[in-house]
PDB file of N, CA and C in Angstrom:
ATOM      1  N   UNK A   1      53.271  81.175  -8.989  1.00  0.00           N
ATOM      2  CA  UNK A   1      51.958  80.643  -8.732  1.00  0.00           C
ATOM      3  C   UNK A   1      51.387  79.973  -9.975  1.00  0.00           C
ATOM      4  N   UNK A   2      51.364  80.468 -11.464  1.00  0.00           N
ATOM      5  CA  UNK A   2      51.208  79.788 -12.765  1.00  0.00           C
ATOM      6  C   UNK A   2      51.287  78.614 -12.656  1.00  0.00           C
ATOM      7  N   UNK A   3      53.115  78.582 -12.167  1.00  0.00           N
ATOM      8  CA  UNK A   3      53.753  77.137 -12.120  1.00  0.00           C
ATOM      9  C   UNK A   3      53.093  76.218 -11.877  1.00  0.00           C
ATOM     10  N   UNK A   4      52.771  76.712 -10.595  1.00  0.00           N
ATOM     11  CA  UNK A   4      52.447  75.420  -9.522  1.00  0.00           C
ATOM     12  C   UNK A   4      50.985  74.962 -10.329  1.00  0.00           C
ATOM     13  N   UNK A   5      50.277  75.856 -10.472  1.00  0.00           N
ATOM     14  CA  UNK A   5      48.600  75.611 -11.131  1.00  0.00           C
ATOM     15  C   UNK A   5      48.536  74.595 -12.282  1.00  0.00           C
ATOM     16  N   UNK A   6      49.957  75.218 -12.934  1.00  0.00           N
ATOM     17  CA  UNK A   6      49.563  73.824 -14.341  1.00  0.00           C
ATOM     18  C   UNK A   6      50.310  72.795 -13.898  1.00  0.00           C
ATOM     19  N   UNK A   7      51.382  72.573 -12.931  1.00  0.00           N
ATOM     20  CA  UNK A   7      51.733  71.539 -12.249  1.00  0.00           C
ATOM     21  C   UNK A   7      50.547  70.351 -11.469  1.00  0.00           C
ATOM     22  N   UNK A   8      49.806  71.061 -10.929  1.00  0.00           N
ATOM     23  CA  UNK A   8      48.685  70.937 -10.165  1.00  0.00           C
ATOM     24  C   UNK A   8      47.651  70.420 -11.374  1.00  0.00           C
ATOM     25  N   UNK A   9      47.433  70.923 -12.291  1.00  0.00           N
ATOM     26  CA  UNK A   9      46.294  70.720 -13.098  1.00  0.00           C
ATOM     27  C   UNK A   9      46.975  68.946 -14.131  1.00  0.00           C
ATOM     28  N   UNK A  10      48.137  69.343 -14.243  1.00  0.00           N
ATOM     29  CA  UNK A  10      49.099  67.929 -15.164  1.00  0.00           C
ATOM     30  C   UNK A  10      48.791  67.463 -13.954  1.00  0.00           C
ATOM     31  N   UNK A  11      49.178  67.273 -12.762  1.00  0.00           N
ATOM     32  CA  UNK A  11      48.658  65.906 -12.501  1.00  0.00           C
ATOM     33  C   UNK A  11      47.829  65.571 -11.763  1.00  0.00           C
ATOM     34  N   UNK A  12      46.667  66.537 -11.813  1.00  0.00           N
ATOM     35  CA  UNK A  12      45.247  65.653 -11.473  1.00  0.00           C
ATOM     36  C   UNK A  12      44.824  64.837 -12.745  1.00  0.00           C
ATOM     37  N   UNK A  13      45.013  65.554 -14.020  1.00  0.00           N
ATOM     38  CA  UNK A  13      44.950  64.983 -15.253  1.00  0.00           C
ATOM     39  C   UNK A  13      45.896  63.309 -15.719  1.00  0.00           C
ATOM     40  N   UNK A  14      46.754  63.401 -15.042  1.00  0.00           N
ATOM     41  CA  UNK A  14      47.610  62.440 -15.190  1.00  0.00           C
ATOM     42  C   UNK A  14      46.715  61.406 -14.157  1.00  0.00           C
ATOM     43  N   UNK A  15      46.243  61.604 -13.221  1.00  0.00           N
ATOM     44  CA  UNK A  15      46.235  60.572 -12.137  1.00  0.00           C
ATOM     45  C   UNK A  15      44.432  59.952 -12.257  1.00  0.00           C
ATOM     46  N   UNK A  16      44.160  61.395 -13.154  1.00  0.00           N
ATOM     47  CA  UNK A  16      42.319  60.593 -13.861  1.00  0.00           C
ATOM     48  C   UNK A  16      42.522  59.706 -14.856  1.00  0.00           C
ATOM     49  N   UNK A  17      44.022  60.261 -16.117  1.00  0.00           N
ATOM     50  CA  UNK A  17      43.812  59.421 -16.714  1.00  0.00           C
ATOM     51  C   UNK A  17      44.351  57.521 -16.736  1.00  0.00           C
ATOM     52  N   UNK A  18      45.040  57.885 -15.429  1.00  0.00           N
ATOM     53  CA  UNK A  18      45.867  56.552 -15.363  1.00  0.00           C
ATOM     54  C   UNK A  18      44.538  55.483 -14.203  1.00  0.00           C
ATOM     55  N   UNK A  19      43.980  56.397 -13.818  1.00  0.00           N
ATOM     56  CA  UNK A  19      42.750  55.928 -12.993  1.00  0.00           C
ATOM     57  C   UNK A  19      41.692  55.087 -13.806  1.00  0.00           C
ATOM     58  N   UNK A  20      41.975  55.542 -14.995  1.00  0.00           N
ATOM     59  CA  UNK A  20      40.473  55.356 -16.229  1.00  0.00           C
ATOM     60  C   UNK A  20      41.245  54.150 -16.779  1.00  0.00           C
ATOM     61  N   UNK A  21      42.454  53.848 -16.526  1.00  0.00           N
ATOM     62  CA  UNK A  21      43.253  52.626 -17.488  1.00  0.00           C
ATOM     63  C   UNK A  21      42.788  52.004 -16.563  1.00  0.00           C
ATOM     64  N   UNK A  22      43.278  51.877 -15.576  1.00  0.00           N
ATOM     65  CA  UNK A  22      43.509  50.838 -14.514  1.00  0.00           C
ATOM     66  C   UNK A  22      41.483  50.220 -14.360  1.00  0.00           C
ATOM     67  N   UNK A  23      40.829  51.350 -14.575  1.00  0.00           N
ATOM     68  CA  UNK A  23      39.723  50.738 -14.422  1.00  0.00           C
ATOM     69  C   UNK A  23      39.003  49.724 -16.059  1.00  0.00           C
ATOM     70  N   UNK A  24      39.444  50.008 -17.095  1.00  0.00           N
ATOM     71  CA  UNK A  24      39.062  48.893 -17.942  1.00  0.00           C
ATOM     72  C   UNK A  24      40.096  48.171 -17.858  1.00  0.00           C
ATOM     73  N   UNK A  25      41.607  48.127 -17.233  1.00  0.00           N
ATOM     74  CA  UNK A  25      41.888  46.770 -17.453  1.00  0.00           C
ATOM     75  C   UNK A  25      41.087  45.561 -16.415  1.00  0.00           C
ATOM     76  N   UNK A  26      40.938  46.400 -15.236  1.00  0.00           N
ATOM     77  CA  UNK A  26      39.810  45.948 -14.598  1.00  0.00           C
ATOM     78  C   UNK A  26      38.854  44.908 -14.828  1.00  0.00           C
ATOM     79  N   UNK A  27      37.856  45.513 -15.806  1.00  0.00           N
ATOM     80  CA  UNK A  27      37.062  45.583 -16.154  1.00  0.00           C
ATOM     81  C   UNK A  27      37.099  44.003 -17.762  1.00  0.00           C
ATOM     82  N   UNK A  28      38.378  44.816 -18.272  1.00  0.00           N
ATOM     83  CA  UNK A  28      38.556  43.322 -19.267  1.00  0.00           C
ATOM     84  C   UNK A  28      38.774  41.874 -18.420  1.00  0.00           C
ATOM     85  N   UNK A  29      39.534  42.125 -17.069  1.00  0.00           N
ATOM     86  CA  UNK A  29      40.256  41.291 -16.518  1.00  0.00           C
ATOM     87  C   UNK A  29      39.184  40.667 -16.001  1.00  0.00           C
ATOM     88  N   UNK A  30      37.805  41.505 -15.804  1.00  0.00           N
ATOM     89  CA  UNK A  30      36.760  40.710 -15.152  1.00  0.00           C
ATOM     90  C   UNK A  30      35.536  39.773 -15.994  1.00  0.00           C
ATOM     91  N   UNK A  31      35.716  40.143 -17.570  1.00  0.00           N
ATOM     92  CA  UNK A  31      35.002  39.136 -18.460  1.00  0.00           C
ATOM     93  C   UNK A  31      34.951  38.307 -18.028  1.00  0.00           C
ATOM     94  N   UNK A  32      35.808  37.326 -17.681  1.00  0.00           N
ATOM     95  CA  UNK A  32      35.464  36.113 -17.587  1.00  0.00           C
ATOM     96  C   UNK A  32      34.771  35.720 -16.107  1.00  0.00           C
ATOM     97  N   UNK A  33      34.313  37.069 -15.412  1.00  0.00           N
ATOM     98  CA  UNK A  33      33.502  36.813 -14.085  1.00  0.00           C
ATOM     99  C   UNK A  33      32.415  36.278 -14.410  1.00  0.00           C
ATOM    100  N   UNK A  34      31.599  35.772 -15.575  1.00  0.00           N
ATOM    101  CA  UNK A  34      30.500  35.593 -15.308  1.00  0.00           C
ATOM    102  C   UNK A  34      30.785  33.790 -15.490  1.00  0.00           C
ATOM    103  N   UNK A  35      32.278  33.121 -15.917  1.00  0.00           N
ATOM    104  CA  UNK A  35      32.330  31.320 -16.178  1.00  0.00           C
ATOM    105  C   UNK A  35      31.410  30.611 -14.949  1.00  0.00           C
ATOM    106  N   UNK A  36      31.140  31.021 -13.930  1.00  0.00           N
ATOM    107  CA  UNK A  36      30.487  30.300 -13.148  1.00  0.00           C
ATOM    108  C   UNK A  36      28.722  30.301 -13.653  1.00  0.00           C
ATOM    109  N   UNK A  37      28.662  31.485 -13.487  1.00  0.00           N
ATOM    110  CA  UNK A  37      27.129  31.784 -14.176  1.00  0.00           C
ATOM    111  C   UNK A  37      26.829  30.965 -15.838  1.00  0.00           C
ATOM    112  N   UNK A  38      27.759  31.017 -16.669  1.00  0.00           N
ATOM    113  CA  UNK A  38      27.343  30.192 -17.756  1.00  0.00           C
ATOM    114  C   UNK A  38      27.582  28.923 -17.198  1.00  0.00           C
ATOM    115  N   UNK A  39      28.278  28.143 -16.949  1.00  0.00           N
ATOM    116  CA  UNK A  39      29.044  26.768 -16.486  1.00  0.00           C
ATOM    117  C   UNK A  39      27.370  26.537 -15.777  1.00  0.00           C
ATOM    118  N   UNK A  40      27.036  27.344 -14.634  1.00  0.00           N
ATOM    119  CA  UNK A  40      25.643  26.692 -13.898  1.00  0.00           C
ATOM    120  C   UNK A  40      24.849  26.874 -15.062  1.00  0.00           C
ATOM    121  N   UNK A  41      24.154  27.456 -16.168  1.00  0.00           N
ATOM    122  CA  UNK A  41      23.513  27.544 -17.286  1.00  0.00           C
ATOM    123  C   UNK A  41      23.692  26.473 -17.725  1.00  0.00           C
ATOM    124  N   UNK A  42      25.117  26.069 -17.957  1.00  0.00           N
ATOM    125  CA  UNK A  42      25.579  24.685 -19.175  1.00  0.00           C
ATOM    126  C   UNK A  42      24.840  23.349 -18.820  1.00  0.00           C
ATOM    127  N   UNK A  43      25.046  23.292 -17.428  1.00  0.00           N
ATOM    128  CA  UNK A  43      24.895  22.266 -16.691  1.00  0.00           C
ATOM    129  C   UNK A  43      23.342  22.316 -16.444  1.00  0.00           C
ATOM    130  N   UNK A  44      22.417  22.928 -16.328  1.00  0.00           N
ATOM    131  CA  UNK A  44      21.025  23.406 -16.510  1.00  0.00           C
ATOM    132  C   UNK A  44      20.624  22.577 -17.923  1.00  0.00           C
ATOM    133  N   UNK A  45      21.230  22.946 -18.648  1.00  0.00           N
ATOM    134  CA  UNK A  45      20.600  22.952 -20.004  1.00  0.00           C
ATOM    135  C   UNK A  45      21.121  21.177 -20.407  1.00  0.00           C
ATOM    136  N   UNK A  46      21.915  21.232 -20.011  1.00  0.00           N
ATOM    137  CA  UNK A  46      22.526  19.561 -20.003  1.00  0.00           C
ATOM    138  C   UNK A  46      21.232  18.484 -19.452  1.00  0.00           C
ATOM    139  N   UNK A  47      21.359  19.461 -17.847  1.00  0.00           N
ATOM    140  CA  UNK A  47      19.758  18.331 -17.592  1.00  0.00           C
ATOM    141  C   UNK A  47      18.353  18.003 -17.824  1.00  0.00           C
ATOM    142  N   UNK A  48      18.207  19.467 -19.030  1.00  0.00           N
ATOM    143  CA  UNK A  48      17.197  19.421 -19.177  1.00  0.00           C
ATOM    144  C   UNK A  48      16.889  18.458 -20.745  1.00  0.00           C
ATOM    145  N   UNK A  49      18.124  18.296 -21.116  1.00  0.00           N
ATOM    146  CA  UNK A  49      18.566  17.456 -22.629  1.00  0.00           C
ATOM    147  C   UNK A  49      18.607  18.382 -23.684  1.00  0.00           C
ATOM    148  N   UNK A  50      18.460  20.051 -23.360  1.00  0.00           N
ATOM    149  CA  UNK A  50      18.112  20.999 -24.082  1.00  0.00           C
ATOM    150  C   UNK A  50      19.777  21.039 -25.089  1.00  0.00           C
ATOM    151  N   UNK A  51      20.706  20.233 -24.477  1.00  0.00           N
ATOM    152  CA  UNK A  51      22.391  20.741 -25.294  1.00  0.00           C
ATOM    153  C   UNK A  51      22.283  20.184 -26.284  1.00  0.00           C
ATOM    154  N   UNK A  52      20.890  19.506 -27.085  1.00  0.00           N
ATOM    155  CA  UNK A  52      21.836  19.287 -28.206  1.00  0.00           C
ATOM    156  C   UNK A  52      21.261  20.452 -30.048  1.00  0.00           C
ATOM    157  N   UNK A  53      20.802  21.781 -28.634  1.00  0.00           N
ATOM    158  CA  UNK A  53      20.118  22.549 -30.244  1.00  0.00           C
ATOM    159  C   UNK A  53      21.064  24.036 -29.723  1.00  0.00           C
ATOM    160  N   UNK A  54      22.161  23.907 -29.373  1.00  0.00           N
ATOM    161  CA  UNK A  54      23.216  25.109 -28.453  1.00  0.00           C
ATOM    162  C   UNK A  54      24.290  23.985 -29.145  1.00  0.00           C
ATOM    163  N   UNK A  55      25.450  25.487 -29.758  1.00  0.00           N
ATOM    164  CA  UNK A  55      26.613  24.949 -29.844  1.00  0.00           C
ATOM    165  C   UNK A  55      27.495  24.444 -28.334  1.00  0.00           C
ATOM    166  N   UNK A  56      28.220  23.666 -28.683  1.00  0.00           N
ATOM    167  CA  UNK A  56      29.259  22.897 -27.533  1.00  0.00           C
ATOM    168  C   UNK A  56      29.779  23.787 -27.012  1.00  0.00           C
ATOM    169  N   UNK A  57      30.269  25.032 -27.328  1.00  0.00           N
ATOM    170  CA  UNK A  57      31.416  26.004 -26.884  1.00  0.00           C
ATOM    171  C   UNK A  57      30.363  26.740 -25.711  1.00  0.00           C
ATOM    172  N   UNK A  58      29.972  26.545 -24.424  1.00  0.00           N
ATOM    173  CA  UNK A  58      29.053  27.423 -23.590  1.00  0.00           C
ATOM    174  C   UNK A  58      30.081  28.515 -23.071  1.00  0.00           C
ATOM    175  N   UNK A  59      31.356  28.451 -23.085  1.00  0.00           N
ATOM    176  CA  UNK A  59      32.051  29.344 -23.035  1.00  0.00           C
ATOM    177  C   UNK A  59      31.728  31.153 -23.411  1.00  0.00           C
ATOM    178  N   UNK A  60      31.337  30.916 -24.612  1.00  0.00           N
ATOM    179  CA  UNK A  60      31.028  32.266 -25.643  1.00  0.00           C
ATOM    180  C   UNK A  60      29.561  32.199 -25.236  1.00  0.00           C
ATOM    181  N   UNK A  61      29.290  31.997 -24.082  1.00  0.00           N
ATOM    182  CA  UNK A  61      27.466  32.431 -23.882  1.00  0.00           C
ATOM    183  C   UNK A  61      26.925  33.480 -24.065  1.00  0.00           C
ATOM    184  N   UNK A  62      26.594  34.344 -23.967  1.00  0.00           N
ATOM    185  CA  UNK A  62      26.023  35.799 -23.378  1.00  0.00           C
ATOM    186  C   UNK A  62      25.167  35.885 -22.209  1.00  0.00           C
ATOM    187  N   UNK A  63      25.752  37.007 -21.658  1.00  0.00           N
ATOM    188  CA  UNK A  63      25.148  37.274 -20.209  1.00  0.00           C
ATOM    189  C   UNK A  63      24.903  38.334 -19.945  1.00  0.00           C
ATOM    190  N   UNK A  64      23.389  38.744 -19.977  1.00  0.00           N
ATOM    191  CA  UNK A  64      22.804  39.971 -19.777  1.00  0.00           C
ATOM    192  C   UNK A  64      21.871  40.096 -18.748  1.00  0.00           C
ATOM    193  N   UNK A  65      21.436  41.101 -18.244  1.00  0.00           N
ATOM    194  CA  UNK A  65      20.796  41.455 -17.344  1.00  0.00           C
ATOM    195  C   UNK A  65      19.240  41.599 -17.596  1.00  0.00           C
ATOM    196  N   UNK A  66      18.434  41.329 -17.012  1.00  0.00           N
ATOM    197  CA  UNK A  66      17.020  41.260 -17.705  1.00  0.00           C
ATOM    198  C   UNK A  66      16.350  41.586 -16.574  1.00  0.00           C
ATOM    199  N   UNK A  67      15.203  42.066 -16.417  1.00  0.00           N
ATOM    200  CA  UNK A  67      14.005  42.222 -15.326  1.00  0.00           C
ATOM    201  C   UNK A  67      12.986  40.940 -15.661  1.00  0.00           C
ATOM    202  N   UNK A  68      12.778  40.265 -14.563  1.00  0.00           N
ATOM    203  CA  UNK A  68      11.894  38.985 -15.162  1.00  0.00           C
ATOM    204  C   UNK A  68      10.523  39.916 -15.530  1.00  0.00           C
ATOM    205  N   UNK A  69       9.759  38.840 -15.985  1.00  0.00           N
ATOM    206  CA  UNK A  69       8.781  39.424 -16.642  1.00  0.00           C
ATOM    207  C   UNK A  69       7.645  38.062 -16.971  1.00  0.00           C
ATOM    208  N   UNK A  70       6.341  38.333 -17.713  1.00  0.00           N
ATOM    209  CA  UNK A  70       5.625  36.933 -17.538  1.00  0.00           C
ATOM    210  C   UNK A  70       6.010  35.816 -18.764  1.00  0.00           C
ATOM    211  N   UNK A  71       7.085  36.532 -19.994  1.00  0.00           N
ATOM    212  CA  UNK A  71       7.811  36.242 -20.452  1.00  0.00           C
ATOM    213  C   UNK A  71       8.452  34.726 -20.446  1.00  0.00           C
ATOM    214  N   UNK A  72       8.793  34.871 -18.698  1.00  0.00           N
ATOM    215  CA  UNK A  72       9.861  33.595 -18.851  1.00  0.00           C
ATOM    216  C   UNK A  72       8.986  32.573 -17.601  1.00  0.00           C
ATOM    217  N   UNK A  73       9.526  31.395 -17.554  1.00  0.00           N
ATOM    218  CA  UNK A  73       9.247  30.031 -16.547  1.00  0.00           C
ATOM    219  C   UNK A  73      10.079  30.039 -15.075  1.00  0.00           C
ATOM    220  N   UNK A  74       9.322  30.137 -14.577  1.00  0.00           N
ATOM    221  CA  UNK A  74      10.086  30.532 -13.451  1.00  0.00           C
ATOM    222  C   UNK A  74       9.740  29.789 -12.428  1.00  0.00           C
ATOM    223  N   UNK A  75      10.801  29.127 -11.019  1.00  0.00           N
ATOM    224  CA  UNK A  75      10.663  28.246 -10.098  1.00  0.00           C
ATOM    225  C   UNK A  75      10.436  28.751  -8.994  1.00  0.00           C
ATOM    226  N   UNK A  76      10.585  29.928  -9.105  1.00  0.00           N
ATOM    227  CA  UNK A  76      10.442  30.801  -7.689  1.00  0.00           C
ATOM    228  C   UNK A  76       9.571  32.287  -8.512  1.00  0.00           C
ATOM    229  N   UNK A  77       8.747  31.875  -7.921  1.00  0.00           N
ATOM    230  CA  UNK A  77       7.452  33.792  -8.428  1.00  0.00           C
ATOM    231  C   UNK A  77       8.200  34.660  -8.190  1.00  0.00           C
ATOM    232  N   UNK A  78       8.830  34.840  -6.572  1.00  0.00           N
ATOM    233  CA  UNK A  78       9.216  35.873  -6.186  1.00  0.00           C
ATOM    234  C   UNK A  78      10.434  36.399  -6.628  1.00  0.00           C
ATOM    235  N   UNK A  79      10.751  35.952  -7.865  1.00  0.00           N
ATOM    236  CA  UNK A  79      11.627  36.649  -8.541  1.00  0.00           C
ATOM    237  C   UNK A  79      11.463  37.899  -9.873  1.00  0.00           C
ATOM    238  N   UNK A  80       9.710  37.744 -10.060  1.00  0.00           N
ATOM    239  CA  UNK A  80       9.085  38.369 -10.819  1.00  0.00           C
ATOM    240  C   UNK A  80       9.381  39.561 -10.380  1.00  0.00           C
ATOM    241  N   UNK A  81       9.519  40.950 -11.518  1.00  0.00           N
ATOM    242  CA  UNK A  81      10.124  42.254 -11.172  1.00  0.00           C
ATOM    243  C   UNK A  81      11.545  42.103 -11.060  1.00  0.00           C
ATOM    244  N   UNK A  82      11.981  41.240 -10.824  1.00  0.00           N
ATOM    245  CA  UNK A  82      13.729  41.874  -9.981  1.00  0.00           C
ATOM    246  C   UNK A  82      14.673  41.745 -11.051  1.00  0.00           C
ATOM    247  N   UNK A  83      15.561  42.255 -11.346  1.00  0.00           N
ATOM    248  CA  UNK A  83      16.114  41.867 -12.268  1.00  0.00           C
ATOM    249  C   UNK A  83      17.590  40.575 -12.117  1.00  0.00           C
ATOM    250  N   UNK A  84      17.685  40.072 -12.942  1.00  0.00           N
ATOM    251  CA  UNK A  84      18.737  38.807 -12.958  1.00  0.00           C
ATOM    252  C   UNK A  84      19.275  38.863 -14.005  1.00  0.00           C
ATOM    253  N   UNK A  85      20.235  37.803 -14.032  1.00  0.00           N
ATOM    254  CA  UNK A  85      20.934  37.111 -14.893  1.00  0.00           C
ATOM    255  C   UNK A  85      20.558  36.207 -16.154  1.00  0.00           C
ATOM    256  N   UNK A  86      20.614  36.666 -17.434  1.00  0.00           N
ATOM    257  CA  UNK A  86      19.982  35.721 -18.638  1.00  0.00           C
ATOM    258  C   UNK A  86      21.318  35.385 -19.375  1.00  0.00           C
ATOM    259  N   UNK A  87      21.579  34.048 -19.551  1.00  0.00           N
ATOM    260  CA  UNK A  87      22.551  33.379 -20.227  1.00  0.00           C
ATOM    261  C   UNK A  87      21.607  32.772 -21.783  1.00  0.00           C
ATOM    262  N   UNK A  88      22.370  33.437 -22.272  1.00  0.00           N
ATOM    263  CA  UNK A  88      21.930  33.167 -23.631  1.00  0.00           C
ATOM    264  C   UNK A  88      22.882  32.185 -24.543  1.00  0.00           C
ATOM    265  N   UNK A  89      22.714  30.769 -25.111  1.00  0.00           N
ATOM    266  CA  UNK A  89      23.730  30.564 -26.108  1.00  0.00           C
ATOM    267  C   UNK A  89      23.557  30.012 -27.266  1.00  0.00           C
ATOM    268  N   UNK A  90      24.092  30.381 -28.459  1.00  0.00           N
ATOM    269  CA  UNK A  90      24.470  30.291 -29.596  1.00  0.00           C
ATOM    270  C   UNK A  90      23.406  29.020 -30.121  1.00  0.00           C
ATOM    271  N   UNK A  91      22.758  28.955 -30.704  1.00  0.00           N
ATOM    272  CA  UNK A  91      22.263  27.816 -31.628  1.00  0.00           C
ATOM    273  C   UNK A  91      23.091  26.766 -32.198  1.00  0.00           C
ATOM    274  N   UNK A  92      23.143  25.685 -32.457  1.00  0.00           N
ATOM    275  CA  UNK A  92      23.774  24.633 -33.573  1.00  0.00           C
ATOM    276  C   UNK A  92      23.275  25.275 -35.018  1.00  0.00           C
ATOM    277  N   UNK A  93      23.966  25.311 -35.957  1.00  0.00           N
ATOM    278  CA  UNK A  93      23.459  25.811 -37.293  1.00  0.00           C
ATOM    279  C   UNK A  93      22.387  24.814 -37.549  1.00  0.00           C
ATOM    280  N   UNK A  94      22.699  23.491 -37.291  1.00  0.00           N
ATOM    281  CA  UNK A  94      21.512  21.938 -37.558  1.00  0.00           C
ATOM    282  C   UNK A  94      20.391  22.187 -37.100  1.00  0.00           C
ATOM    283  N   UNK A  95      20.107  22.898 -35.984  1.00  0.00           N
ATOM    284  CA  UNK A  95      19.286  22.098 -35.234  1.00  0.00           C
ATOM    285  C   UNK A  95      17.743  23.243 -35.546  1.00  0.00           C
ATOM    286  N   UNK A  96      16.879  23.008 -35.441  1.00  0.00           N
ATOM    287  CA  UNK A  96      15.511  23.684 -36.039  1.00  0.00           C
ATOM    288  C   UNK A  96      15.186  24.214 -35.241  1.00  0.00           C
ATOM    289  N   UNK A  97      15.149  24.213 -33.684  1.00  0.00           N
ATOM    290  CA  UNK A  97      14.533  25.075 -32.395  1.00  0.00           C
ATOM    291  C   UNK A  97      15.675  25.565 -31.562  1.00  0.00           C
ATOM    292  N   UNK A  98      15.574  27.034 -31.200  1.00  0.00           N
ATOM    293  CA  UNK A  98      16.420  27.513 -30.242  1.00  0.00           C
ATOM    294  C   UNK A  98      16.696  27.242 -28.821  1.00  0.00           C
ATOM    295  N   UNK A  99      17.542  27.171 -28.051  1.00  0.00           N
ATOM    296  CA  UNK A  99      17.753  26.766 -26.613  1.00  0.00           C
ATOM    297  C   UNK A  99      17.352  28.114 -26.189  1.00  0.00           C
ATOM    298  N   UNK A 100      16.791  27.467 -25.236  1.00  0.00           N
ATOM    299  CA  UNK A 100      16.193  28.718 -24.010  1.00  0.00           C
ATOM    300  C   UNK A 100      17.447  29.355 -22.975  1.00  0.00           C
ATOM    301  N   UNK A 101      16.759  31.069 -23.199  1.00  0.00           N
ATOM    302  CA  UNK A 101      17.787  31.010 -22.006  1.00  0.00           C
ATOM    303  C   UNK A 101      17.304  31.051 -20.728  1.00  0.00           C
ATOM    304  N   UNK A 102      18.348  31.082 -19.847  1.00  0.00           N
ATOM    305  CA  UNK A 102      18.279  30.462 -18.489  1.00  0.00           C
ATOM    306  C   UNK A 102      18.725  31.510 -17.757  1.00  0.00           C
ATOM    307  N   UNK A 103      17.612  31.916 -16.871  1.00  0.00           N
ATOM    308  CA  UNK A 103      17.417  32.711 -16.038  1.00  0.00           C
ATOM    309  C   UNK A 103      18.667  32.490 -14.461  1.00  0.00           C
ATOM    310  N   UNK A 104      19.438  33.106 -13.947  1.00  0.00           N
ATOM    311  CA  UNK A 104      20.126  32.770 -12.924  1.00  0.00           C
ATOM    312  C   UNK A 104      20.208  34.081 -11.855  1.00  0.00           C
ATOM    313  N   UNK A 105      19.836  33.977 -10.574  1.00  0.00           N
ATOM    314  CA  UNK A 105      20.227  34.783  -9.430  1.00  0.00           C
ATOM    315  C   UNK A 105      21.659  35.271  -9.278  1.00  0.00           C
ATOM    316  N   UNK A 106      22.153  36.531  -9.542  1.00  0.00           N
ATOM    317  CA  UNK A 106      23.015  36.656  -9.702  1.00  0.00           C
ATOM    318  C   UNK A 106      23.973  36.650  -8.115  1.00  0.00           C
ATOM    319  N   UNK A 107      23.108  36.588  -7.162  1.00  0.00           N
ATOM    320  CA  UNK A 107      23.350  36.531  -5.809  1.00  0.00           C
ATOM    321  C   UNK A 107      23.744  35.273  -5.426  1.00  0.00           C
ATOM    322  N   UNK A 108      22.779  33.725  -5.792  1.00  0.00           N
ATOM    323  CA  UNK A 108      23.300  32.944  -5.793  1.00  0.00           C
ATOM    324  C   UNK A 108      23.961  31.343  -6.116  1.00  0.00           C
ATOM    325  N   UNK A 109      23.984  32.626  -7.864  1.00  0.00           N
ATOM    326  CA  UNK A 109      24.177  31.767  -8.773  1.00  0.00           C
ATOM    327  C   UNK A 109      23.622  30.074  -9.119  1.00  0.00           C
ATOM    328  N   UNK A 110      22.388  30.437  -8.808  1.00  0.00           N
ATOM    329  CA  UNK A 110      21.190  28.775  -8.922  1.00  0.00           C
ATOM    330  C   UNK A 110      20.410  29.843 -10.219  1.00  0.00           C
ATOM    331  N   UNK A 111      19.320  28.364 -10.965  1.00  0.00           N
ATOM    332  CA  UNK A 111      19.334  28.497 -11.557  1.00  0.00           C
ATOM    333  C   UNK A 111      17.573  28.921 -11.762  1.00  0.00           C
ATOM    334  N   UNK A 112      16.933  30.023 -11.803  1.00  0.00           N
ATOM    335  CA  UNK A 112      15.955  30.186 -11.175  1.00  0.00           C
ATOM    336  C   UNK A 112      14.610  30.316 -12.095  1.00  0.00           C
ATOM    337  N   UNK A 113      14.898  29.964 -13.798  1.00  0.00           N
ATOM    338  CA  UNK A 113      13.868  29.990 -14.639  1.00  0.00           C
ATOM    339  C   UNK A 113      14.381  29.595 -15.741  1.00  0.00           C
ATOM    340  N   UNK A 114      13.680  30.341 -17.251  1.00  0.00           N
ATOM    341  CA  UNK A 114      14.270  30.182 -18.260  1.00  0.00           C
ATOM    342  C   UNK A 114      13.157  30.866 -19.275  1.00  0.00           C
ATOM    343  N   UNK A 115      13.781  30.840 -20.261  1.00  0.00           N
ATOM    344  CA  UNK A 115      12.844  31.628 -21.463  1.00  0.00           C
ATOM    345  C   UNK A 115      12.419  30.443 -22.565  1.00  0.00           C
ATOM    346  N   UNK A 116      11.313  29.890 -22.519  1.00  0.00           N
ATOM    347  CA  UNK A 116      11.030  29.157 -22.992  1.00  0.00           C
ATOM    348  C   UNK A 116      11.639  29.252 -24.798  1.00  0.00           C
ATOM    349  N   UNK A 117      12.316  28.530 -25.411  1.00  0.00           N
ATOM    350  CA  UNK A 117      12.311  28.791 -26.860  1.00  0.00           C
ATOM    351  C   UNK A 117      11.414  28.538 -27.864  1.00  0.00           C
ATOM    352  N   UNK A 118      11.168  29.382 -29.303  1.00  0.00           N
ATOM    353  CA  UNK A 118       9.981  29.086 -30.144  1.00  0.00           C
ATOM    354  C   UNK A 118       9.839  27.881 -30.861  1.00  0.00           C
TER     355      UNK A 118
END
C-alpha cells in the first residue's frame, strides 16, 4: 500500500508539474497575441500624425490593462469604468513631447480613446 501512495503521489506531482510547463510555454507562445492590438494603435497614431514623437519599431509597444478614467479622451463615454486595453510606445529620444497612449476595446479591437500626452 506505501508503494502504490508514493507512486500515486510521483505522479500527480509529475503531471502538475508538466501541466505548469505546458502552461507558460503557452503563455510565451501567446506574447505576441496582442500584434493586432498594437498594429490598430500604430495605425491610430499614424492618422493622427502623432508617429513622428514614438520610435518606428511599434512592435515593442506595451500593452496593459487600465480602467478608463476622466484621465483619458474618449469616443465612446460608455466606456468610462470598464477596463481596456492601453498601448503605450516608446518615445523618439529627439522628439520633446510624448505620444499618447491609445486606448483599445479589447473585444473589438477599435480604437476607442487615448491619453492625451504632456
Amino acid at each position: 500500500m506505501k508503494i502504490n501512495m508514493i507512486t500515486i503521489t510521483i505522479t500527480v506531482f509529475t503531471v502538475l508539474l508538466l501541466g505548469g510547463c505546458f502552461n507558460n510555454e503557452t503563455m510565451e507562445s501567446n506574447s505576441d497575441s496582442y500584434y493586432e492590438v498594437k498594429e490598430t494603435a500604430w495605425n491610430f497614431i499614424n492618422e493622427q500624425g502623432w508617429n513622428e514623437t514614438a520610435k518606428k519599431n511599434w512592435q515593442t509597444a506595451e500593452v496593459s490593462k487600465v480602467v478608463v478614467d476622466d484621465n483619458y479622451e474618449l469616443f465612446d463615454p460608455t466606456f468610462e469604468g470598464k477596463e481596456v486595453l492601453a498601448v503605450s510606445f516608446e518615445d523618439d529620444k529627439d522628439s520633446v513631447v510624448s505620444t499618447p497612449s491609445i486606448l483599445i476595446d479589447s473585444d473589438t479591437n477599435h480604437v476607442i480613446g487615448y491619453m492625451p500626452s504632456e
